[in-house]
C-alpha atoms as a PDB file:
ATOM      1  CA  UNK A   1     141.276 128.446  42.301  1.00  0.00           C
ATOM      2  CA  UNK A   2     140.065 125.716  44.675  1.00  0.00           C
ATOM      3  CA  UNK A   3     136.993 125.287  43.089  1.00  0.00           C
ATOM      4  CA  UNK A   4     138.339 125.035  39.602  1.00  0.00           C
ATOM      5  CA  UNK A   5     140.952 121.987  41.073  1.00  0.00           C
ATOM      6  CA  UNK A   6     137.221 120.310  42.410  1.00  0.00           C
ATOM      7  CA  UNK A   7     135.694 120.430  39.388  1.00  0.00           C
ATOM      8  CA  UNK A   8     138.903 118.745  37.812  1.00  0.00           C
ATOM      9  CA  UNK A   9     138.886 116.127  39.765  1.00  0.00           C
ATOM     10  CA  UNK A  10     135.213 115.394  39.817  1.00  0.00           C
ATOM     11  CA  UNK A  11     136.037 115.210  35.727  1.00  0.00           C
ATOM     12  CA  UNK A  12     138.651 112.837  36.436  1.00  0.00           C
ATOM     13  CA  UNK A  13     136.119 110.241  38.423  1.00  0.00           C
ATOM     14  CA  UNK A  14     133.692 110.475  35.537  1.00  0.00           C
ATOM     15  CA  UNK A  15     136.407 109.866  32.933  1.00  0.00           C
ATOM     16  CA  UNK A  16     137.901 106.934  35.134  1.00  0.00           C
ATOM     17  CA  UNK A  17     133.805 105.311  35.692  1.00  0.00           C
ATOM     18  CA  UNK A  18     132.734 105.937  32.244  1.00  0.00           C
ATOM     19  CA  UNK A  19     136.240 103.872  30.565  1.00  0.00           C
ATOM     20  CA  UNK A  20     134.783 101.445  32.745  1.00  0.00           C
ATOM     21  CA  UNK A  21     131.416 101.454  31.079  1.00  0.00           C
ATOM     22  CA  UNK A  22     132.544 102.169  27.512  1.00  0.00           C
ATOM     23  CA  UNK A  23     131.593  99.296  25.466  1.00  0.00           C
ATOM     24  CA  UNK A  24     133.730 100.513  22.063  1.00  0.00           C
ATOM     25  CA  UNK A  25     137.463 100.569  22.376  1.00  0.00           C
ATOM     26  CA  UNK A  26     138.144 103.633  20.567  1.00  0.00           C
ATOM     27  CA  UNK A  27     136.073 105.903  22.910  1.00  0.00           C
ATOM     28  CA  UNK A  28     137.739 104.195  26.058  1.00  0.00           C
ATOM     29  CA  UNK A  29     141.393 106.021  24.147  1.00  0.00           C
ATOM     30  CA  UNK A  30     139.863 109.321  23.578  1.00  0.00           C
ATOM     31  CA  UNK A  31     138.486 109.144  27.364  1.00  0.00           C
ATOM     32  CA  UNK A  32     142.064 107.914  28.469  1.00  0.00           C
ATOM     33  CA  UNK A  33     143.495 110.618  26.795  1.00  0.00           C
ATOM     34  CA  UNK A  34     141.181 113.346  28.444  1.00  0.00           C
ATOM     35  CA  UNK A  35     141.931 112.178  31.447  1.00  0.00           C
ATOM     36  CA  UNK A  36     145.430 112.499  31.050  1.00  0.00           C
ATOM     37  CA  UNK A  37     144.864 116.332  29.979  1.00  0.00           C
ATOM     38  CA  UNK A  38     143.295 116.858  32.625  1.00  0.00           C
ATOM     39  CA  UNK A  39     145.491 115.197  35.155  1.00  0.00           C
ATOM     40  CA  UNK A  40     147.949 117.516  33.279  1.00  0.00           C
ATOM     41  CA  UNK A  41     145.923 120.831  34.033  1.00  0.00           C
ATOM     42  CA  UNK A  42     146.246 119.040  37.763  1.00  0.00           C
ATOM     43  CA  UNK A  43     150.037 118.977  37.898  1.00  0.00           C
ATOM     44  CA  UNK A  44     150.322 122.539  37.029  1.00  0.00           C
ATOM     45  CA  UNK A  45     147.819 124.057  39.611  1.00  0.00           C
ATOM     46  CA  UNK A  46     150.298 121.961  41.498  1.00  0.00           C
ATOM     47  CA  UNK A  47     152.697 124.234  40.664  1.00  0.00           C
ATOM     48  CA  UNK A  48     154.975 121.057  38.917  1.00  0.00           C
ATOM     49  CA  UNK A  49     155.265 121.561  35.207  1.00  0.00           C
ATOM     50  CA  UNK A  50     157.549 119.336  34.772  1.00  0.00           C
ATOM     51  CA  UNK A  51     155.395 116.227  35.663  1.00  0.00           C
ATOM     52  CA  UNK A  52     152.241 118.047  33.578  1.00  0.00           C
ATOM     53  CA  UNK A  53     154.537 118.423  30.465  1.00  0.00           C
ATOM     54  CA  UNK A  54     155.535 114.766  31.059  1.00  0.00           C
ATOM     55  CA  UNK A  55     151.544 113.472  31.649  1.00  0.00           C
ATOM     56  CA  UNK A  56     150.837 115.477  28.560  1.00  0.00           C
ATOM     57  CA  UNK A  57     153.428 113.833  26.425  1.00  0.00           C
ATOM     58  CA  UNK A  58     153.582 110.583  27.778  1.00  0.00           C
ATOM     59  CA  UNK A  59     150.130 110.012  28.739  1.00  0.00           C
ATOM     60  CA  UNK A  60     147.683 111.849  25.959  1.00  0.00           C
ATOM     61  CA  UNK A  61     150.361 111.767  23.809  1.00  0.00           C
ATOM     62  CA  UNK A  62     152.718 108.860  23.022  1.00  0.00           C
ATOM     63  CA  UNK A  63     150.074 106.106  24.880  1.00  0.00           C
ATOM     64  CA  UNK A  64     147.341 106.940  22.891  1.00  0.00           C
ATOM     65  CA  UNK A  65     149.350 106.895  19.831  1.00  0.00           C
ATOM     66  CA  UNK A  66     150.338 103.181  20.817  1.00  0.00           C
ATOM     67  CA  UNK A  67     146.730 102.504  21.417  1.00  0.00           C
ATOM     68  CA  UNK A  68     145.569 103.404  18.040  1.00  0.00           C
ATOM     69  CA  UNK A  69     148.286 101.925  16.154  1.00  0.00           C
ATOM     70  CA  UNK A  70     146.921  98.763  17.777  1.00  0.00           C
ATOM     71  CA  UNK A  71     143.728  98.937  17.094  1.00  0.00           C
ATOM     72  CA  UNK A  72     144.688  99.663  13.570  1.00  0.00           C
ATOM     73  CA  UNK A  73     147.134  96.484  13.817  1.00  0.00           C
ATOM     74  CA  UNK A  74     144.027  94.407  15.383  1.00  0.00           C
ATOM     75  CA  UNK A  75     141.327  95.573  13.153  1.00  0.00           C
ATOM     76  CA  UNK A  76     139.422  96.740  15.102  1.00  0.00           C
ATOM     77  CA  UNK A  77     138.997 100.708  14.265  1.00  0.00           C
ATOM     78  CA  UNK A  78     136.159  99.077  11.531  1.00  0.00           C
ATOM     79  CA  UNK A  79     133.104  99.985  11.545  1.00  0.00           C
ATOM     80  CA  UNK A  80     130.697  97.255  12.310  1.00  0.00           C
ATOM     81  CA  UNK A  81     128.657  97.469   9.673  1.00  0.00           C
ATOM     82  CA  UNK A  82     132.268  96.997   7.292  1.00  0.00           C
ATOM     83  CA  UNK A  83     132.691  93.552  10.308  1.00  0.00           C
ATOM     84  CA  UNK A  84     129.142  91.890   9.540  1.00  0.00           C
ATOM     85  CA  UNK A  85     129.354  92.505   5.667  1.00  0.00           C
ATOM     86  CA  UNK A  86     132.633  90.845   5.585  1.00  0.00           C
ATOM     87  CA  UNK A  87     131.248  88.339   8.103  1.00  0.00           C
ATOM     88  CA  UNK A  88     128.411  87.437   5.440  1.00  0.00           C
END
């Protein structure tokens, strides 16, 4: 079981340095989001279920909801090639 919490949190320093390095906003959500699963998957080898059911609603859930309704408020879920034809 120790190995399997390792490998979690060596997921959970790629998902936090690759947000970082994410140049398109939508991909920096979807990472955000599997980071919170996985901090999720954390809690309960922790043996606290309720903080992983409150990560998994609260954090993949009802954030990244937020997140895309704003990009969909901002505009900027387009595709770029839809942004430079209505930029010509």
């Amino acid at each position: 079981m120790n190995i399997f919490a390792y490998i979690l949190m060596g997921f959970l320093i790629v998902c936090a340095i690759s947000v970082t390095f994410s140049k398109k906003l939508l991909n920096s959500i979807l990472i955000f989001m599997s980071y919170s699963l996985i901090m999720s998957i954390i809690w309960m080898l922790l043996e606290s279920p309720d903080l992983a059911i409150t990560e998994a609603a609260v954090g993949a859930g009802v954030t990244s909801v937020l997140f895309f309704v704003t990009l969909k408020k901002i505009n900027a879920m387009m595709g770029e090639d839809e942004q430079n034809e209505k930029e010509e």
